[in-house]
PDB file of N, CA and C in Angstrom:
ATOM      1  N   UNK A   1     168.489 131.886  83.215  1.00  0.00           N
ATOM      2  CA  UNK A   1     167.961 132.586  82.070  1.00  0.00           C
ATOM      3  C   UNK A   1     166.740 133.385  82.507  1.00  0.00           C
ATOM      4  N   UNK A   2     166.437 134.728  81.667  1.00  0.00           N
ATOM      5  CA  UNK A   2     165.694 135.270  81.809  1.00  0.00           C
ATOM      6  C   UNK A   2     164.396 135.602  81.388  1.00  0.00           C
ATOM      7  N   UNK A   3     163.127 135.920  80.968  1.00  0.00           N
ATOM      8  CA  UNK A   3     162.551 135.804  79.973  1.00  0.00           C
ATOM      9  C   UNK A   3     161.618 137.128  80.146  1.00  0.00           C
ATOM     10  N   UNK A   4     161.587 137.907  79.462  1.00  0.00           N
ATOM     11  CA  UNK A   4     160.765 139.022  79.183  1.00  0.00           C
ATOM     12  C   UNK A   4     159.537 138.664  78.008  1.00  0.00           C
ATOM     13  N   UNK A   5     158.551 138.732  78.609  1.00  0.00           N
ATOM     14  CA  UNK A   5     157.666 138.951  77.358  1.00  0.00           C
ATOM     15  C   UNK A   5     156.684 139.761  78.001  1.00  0.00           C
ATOM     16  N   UNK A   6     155.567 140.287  76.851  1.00  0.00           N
ATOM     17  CA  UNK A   6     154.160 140.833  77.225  1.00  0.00           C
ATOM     18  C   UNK A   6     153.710 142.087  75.703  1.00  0.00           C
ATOM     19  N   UNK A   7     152.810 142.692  76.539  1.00  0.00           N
ATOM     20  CA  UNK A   7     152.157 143.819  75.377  1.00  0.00           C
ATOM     21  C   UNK A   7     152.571 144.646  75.771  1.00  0.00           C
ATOM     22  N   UNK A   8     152.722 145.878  74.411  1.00  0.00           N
ATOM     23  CA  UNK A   8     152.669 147.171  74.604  1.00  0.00           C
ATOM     24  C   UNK A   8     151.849 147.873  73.413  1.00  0.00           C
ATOM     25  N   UNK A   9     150.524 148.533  73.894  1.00  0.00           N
ATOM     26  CA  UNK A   9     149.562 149.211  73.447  1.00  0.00           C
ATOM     27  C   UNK A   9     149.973 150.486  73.129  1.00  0.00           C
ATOM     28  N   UNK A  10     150.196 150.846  71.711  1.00  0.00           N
ATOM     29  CA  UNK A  10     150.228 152.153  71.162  1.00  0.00           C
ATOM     30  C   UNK A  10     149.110 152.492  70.392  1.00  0.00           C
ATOM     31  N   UNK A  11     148.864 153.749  69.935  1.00  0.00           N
ATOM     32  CA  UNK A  11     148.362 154.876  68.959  1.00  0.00           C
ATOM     33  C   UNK A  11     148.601 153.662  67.582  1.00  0.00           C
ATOM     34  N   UNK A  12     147.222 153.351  67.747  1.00  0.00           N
ATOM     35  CA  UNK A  12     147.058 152.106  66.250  1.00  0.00           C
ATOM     36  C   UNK A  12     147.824 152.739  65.032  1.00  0.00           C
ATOM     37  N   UNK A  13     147.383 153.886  64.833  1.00  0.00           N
ATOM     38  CA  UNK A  13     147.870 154.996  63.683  1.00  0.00           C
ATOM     39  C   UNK A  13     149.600 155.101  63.708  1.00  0.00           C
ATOM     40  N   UNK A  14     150.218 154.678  64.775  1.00  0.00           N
ATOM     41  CA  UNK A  14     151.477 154.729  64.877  1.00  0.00           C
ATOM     42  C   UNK A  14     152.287 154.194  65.086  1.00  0.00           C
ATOM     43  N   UNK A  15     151.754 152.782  65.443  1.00  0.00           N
ATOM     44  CA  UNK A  15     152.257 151.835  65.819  1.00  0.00           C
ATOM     45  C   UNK A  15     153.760 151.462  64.417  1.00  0.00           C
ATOM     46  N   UNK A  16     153.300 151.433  63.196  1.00  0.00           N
ATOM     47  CA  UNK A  16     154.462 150.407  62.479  1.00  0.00           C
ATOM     48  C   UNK A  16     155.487 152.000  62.542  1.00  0.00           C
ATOM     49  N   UNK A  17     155.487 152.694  62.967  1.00  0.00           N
ATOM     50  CA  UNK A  17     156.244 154.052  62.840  1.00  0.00           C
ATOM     51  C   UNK A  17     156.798 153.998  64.076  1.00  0.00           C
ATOM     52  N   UNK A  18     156.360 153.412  64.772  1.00  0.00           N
ATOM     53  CA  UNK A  18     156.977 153.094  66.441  1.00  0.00           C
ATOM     54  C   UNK A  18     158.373 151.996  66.178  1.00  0.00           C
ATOM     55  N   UNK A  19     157.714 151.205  65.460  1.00  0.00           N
ATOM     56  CA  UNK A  19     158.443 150.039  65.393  1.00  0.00           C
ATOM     57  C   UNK A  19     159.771 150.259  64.297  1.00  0.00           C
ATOM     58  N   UNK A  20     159.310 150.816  63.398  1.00  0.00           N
ATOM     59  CA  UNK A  20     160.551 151.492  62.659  1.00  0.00           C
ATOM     60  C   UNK A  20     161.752 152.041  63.510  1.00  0.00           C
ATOM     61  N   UNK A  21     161.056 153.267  64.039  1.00  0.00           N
ATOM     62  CA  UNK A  21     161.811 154.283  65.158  1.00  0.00           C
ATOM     63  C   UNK A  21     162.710 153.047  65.995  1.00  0.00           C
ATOM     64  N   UNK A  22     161.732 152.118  66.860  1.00  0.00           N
ATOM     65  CA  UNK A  22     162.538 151.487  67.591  1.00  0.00           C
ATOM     66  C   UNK A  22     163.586 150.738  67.023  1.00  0.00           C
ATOM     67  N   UNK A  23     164.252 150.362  65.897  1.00  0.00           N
ATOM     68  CA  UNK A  23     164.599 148.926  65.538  1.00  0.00           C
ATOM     69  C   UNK A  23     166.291 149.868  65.881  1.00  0.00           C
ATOM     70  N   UNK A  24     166.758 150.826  65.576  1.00  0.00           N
ATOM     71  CA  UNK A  24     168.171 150.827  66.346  1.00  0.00           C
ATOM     72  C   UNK A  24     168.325 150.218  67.768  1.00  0.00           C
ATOM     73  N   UNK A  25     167.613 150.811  68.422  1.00  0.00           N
ATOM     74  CA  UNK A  25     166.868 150.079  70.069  1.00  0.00           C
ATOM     75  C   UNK A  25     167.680 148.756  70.017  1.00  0.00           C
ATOM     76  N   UNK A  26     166.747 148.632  69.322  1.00  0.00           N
ATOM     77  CA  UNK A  26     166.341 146.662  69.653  1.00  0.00           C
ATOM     78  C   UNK A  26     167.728 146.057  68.714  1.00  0.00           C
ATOM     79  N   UNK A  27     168.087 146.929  67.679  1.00  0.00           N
ATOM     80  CA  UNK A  27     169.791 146.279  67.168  1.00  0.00           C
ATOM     81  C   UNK A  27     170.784 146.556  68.103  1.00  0.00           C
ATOM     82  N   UNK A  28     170.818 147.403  68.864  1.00  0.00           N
ATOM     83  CA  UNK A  28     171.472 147.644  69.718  1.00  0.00           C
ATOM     84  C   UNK A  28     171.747 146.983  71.252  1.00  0.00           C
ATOM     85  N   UNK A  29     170.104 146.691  71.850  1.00  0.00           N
ATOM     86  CA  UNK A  29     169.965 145.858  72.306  1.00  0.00           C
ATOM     87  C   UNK A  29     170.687 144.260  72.178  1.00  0.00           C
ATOM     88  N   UNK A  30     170.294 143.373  70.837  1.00  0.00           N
ATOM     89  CA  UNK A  30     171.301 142.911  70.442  1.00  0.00           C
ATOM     90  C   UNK A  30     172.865 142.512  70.495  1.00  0.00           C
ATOM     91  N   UNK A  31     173.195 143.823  70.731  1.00  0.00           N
ATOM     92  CA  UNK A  31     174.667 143.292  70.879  1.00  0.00           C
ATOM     93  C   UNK A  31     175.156 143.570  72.532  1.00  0.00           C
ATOM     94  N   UNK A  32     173.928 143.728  73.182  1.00  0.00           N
ATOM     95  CA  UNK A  32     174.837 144.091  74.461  1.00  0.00           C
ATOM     96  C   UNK A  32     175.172 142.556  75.544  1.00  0.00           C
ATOM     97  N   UNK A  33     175.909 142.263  76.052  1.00  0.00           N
ATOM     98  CA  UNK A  33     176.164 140.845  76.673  1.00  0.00           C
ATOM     99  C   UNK A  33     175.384 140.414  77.344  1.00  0.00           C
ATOM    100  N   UNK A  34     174.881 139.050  76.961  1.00  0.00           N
ATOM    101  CA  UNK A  34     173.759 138.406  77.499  1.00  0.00           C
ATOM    102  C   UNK A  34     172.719 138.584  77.196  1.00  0.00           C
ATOM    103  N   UNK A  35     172.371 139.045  75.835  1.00  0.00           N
ATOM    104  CA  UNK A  35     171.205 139.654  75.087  1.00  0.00           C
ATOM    105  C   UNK A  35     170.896 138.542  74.574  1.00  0.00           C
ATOM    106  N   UNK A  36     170.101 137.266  74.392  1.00  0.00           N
ATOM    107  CA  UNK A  36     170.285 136.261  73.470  1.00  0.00           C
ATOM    108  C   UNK A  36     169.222 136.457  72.850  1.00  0.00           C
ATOM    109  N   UNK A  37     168.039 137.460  72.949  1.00  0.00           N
ATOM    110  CA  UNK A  37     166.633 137.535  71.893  1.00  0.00           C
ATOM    111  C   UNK A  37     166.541 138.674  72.417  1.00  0.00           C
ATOM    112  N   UNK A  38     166.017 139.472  71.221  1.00  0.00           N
ATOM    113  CA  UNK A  38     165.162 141.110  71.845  1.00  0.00           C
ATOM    114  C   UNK A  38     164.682 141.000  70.523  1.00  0.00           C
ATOM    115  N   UNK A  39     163.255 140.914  70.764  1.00  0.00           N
ATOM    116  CA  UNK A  39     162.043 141.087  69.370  1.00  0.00           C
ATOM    117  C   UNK A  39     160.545 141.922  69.820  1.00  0.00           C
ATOM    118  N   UNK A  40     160.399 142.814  69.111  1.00  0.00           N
ATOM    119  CA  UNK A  40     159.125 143.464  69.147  1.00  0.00           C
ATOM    120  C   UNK A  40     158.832 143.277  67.919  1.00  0.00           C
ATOM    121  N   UNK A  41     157.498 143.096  67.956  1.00  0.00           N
ATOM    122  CA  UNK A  41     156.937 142.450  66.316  1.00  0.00           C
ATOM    123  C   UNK A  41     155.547 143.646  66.492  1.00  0.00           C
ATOM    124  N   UNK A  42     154.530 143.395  65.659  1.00  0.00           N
ATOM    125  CA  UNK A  42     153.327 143.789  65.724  1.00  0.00           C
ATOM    126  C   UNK A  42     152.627 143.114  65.893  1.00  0.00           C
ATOM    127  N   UNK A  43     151.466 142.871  66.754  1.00  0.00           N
ATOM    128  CA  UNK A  43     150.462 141.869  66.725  1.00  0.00           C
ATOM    129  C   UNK A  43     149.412 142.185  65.792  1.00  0.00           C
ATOM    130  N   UNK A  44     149.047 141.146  64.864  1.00  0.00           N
ATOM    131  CA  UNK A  44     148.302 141.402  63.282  1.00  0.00           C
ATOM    132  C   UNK A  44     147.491 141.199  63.691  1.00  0.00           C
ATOM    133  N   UNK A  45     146.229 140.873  65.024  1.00  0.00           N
ATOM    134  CA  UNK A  45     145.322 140.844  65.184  1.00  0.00           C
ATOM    135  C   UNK A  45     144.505 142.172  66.335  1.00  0.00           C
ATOM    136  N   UNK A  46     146.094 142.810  66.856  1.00  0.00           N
ATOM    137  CA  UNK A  46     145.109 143.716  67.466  1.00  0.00           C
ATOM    138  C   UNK A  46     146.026 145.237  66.579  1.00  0.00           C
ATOM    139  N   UNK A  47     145.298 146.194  66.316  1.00  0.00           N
ATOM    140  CA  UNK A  47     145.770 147.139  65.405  1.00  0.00           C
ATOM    141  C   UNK A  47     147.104 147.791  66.493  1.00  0.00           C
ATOM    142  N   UNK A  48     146.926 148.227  67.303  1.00  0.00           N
ATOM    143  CA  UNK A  48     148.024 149.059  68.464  1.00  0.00           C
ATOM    144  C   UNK A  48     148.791 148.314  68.943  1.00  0.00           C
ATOM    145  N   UNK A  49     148.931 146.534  69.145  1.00  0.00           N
ATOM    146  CA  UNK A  49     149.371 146.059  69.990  1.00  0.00           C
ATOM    147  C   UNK A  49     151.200 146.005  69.698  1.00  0.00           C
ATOM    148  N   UNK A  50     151.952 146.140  70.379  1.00  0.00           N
ATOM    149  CA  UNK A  50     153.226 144.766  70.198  1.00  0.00           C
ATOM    150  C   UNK A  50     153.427 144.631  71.036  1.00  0.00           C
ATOM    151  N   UNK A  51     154.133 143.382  70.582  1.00  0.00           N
ATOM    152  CA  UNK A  51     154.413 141.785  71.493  1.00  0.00           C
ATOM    153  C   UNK A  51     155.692 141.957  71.632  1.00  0.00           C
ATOM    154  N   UNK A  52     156.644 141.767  72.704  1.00  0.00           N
ATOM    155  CA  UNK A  52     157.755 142.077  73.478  1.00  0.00           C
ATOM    156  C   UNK A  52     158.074 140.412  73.754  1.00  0.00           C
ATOM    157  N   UNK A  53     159.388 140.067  73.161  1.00  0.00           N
ATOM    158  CA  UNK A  53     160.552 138.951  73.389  1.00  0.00           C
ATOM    159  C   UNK A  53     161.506 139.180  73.883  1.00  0.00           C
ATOM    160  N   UNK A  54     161.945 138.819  75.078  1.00  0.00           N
ATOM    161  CA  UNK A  54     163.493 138.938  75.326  1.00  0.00           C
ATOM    162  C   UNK A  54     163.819 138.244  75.732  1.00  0.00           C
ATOM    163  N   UNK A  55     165.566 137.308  75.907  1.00  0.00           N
ATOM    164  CA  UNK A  55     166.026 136.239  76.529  1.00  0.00           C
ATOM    165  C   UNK A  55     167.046 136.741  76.839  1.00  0.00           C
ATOM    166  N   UNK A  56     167.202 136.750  78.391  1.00  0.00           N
ATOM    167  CA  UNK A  56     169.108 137.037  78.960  1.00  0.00           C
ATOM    168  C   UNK A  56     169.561 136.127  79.492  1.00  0.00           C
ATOM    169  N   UNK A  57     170.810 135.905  79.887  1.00  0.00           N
ATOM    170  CA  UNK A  57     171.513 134.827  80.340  1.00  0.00           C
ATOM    171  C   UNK A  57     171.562 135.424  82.062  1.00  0.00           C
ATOM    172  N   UNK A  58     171.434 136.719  82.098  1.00  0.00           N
ATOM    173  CA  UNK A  58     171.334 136.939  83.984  1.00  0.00           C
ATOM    174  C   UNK A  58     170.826 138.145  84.567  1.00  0.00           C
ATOM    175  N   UNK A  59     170.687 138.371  85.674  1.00  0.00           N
ATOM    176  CA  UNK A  59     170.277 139.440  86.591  1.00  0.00           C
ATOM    177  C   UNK A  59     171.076 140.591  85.646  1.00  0.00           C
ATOM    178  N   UNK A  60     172.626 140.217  86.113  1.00  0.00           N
ATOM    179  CA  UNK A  60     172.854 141.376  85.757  1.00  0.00           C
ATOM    180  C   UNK A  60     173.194 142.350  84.338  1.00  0.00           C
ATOM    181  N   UNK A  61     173.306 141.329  83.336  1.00  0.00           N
ATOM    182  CA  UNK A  61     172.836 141.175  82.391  1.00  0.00           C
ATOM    183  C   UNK A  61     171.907 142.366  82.239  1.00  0.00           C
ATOM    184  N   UNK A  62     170.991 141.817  82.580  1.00  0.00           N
ATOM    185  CA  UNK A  62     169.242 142.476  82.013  1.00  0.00           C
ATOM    186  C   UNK A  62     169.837 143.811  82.591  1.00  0.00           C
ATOM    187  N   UNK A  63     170.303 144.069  84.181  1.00  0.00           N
ATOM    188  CA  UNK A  63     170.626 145.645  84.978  1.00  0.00           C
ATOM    189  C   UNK A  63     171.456 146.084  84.240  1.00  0.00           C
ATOM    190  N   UNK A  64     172.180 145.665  83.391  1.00  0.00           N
ATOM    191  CA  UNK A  64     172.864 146.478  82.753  1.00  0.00           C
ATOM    192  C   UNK A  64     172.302 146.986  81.582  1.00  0.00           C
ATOM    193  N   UNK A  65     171.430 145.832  80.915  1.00  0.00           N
ATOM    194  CA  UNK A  65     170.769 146.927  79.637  1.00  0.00           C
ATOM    195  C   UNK A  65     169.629 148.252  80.896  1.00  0.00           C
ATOM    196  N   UNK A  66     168.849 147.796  81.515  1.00  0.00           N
ATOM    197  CA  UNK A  66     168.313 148.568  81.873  1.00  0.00           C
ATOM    198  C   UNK A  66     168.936 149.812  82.117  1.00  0.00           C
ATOM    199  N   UNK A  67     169.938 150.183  82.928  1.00  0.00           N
ATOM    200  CA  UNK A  67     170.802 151.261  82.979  1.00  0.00           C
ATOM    201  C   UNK A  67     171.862 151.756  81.657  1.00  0.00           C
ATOM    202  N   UNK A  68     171.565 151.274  80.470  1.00  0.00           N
ATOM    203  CA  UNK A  68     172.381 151.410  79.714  1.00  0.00           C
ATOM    204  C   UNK A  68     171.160 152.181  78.432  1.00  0.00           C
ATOM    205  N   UNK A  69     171.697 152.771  77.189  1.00  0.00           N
ATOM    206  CA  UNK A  69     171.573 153.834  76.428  1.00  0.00           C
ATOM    207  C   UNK A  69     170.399 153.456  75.501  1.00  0.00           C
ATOM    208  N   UNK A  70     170.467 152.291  75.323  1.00  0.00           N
ATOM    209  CA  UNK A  70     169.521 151.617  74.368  1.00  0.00           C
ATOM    210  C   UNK A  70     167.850 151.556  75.154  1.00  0.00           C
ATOM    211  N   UNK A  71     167.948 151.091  76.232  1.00  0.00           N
ATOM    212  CA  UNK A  71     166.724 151.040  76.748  1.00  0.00           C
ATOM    213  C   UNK A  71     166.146 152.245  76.791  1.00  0.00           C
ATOM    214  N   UNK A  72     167.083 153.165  77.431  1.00  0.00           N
ATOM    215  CA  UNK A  72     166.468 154.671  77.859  1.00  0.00           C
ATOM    216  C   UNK A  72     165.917 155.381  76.283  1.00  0.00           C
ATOM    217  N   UNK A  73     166.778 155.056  75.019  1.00  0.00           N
ATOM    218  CA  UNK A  73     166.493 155.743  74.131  1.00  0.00           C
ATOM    219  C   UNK A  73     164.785 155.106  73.825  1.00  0.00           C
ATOM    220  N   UNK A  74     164.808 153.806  73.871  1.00  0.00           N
ATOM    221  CA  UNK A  74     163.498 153.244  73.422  1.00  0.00           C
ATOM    222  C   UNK A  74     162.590 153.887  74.377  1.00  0.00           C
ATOM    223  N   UNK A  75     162.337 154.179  75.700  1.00  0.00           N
ATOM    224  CA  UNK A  75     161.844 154.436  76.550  1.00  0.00           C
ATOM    225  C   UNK A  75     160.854 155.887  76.210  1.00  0.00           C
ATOM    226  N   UNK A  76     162.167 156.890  75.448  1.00  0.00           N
ATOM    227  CA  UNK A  76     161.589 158.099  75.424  1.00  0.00           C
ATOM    228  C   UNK A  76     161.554 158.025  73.762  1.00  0.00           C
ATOM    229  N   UNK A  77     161.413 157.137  73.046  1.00  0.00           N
ATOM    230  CA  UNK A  77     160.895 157.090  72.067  1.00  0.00           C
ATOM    231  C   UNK A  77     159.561 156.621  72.053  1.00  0.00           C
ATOM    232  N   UNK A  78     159.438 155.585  72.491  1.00  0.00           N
ATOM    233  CA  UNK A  78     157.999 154.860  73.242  1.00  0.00           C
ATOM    234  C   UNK A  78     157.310 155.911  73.157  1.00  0.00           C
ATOM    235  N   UNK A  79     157.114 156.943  74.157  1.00  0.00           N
ATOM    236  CA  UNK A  79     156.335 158.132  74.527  1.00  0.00           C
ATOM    237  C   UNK A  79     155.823 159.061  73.425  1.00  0.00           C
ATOM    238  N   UNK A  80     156.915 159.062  72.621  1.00  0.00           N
ATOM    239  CA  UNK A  80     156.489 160.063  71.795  1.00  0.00           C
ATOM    240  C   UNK A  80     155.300 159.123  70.697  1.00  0.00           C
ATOM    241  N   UNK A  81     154.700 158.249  70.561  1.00  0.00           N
ATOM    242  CA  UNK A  81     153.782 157.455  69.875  1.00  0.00           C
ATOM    243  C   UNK A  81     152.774 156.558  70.382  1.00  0.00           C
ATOM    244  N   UNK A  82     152.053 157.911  71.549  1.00  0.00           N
ATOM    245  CA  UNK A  82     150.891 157.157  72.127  1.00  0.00           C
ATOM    246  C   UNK A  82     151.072 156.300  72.668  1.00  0.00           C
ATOM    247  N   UNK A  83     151.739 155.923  73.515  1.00  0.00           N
ATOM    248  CA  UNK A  83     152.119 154.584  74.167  1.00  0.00           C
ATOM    249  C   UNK A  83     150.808 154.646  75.272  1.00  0.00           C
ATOM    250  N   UNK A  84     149.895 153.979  75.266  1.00  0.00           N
ATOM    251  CA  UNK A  84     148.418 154.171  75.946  1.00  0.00           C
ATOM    252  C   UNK A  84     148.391 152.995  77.585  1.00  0.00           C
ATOM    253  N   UNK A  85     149.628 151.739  77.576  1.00  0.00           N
ATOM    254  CA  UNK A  85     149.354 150.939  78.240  1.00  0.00           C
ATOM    255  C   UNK A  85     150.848 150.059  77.679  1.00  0.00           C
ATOM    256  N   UNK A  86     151.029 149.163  78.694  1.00  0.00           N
ATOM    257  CA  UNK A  86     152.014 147.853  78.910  1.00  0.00           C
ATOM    258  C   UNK A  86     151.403 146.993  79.963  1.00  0.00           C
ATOM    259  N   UNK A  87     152.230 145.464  79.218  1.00  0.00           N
ATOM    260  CA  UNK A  87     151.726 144.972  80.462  1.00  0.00           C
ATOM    261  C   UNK A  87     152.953 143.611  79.982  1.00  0.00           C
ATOM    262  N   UNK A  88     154.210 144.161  80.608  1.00  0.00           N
ATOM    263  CA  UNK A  88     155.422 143.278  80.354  1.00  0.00           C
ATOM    264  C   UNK A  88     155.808 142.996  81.863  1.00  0.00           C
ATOM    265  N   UNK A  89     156.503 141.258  81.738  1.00  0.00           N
ATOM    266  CA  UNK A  89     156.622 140.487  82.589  1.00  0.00           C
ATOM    267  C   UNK A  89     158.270 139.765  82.660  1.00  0.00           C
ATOM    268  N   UNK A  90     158.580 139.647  83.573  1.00  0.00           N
ATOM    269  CA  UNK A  90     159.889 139.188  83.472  1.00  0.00           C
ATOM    270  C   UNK A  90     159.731 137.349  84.022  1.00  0.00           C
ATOM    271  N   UNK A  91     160.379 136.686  83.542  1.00  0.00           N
ATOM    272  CA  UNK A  91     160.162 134.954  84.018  1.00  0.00           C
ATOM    273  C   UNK A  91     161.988 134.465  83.917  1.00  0.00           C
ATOM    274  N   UNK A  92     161.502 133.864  85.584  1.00  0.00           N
ATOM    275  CA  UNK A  92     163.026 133.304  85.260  1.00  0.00           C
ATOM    276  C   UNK A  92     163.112 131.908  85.025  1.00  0.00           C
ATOM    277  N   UNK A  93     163.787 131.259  84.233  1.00  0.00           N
ATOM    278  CA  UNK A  93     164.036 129.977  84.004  1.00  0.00           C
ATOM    279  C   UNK A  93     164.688 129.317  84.542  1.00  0.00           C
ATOM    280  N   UNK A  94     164.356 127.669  84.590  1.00  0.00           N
ATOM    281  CA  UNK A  94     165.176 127.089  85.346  1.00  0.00           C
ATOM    282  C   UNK A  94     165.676 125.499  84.345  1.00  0.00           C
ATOM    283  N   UNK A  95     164.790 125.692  83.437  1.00  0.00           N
ATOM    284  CA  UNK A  95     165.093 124.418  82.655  1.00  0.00           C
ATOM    285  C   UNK A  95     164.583 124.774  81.621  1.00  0.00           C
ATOM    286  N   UNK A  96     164.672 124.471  80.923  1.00  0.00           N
ATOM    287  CA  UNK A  96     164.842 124.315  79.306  1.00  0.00           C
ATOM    288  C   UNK A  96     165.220 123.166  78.364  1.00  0.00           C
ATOM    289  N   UNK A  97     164.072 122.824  76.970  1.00  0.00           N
ATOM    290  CA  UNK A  97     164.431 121.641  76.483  1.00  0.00           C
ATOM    291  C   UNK A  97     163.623 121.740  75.268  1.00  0.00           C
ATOM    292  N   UNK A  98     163.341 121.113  73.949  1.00  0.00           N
ATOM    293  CA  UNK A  98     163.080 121.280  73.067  1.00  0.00           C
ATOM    294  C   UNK A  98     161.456 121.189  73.244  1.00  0.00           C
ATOM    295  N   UNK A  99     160.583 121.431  71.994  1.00  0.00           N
ATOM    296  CA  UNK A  99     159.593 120.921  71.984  1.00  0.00           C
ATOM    297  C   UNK A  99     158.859 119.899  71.439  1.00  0.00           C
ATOM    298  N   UNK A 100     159.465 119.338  70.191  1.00  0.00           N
ATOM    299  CA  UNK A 100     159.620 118.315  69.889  1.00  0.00           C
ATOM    300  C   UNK A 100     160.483 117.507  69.850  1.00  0.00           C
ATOM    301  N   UNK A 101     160.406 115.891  70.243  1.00  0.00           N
ATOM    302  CA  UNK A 101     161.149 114.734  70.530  1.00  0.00           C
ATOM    303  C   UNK A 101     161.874 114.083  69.391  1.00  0.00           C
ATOM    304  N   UNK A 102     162.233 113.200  69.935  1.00  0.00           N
ATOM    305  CA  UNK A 102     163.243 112.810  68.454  1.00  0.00           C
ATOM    306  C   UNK A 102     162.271 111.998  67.896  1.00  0.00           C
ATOM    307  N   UNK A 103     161.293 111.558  68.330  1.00  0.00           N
ATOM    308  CA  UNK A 103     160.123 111.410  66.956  1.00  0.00           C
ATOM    309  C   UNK A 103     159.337 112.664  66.681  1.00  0.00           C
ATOM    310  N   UNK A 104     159.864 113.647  66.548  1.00  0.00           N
ATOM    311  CA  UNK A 104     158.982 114.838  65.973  1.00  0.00           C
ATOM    312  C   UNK A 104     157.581 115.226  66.786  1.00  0.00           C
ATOM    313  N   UNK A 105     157.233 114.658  67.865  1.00  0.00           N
ATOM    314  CA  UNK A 105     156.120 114.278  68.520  1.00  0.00           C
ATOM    315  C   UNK A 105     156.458 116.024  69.086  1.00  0.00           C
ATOM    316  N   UNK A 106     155.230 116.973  69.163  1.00  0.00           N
ATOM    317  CA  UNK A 106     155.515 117.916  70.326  1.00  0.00           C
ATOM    318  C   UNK A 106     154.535 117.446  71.265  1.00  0.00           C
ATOM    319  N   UNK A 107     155.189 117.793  72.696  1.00  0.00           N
ATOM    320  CA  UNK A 107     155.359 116.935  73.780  1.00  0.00           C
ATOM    321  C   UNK A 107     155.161 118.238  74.879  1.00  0.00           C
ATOM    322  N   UNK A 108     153.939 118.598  75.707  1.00  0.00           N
ATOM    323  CA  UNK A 108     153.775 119.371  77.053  1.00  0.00           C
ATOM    324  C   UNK A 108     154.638 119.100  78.332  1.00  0.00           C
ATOM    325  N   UNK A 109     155.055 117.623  78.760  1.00  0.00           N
ATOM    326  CA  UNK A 109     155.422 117.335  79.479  1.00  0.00           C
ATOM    327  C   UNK A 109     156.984 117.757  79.139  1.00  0.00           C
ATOM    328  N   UNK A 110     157.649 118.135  80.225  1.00  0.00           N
ATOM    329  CA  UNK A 110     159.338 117.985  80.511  1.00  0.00           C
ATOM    330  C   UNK A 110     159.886 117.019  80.440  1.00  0.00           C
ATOM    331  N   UNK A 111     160.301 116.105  79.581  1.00  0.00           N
ATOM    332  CA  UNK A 111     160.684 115.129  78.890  1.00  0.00           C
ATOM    333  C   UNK A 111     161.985 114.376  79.032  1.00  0.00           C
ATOM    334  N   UNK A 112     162.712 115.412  78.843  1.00  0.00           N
ATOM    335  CA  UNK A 112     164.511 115.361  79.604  1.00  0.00           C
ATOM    336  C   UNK A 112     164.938 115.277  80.433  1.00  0.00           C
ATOM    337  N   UNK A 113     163.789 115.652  81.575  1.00  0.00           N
ATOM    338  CA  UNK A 113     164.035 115.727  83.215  1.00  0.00           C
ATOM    339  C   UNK A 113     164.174 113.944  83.393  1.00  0.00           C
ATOM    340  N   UNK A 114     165.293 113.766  84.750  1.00  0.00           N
ATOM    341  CA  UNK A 114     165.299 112.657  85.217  1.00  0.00           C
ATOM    342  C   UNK A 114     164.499 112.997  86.285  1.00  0.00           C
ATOM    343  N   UNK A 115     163.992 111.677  86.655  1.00  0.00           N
ATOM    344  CA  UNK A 115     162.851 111.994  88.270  1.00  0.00           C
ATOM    345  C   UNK A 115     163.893 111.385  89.401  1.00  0.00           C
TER     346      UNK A 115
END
């Protein structure tokens, strides 16, 4: 699994007009294989910011949205609304498990792992 997250700093003034613009993007995104999350939200504490979610199931996966229609459209939509800065990260996973236990307890430690 894959994990995309981070910021992207726009034109405060344009930001929820960004996010409008983008949401074919990101529906589109959506349906392409191995897409299992694509979310850009707004961050309510900084006026320009959004916050970037994504989850893929693989390499190639992700190379294929990258080379594919949806990204590029967001890309040169991006631009046109002050896009001032990014600072997105890709993480690959290797395990995965809930965060709370079956007593409801949320729990830091990896829990499920056998040693």
């Amino acid at each position: 699994m894959i994990i995309i997250a981070g910021t992207i700093e726009l034109d405060p003034t344009r930001r929820d007009t960004a996010l409008t613009t983008a949401k074919p993007y990101i529906d589109g995104a959506l349906t392409q294989d191995g897409c299992e999350a694509y979310t850009w939200s707004a961050d309510l504490s900084s006026p320009g910011r959004v916050e970037v979610f994504e989850r893929w199931t693989s390499e190639a996966d992700l190379a294929a949205h990258f080379a594919g229609p949806h990204y590029h459209a967001m890309l040169k939509a991006l631009g046109a609304f002050g896009l001032k800065s990014s600072e997105v990260s890709k993480y690959r996973v290797d395990h995965r498990e809930p965060v709370y236990d079956s007593d409801g307890k949320p729990r830091a430690d990896f829990f499920t792992e056998i040693p």
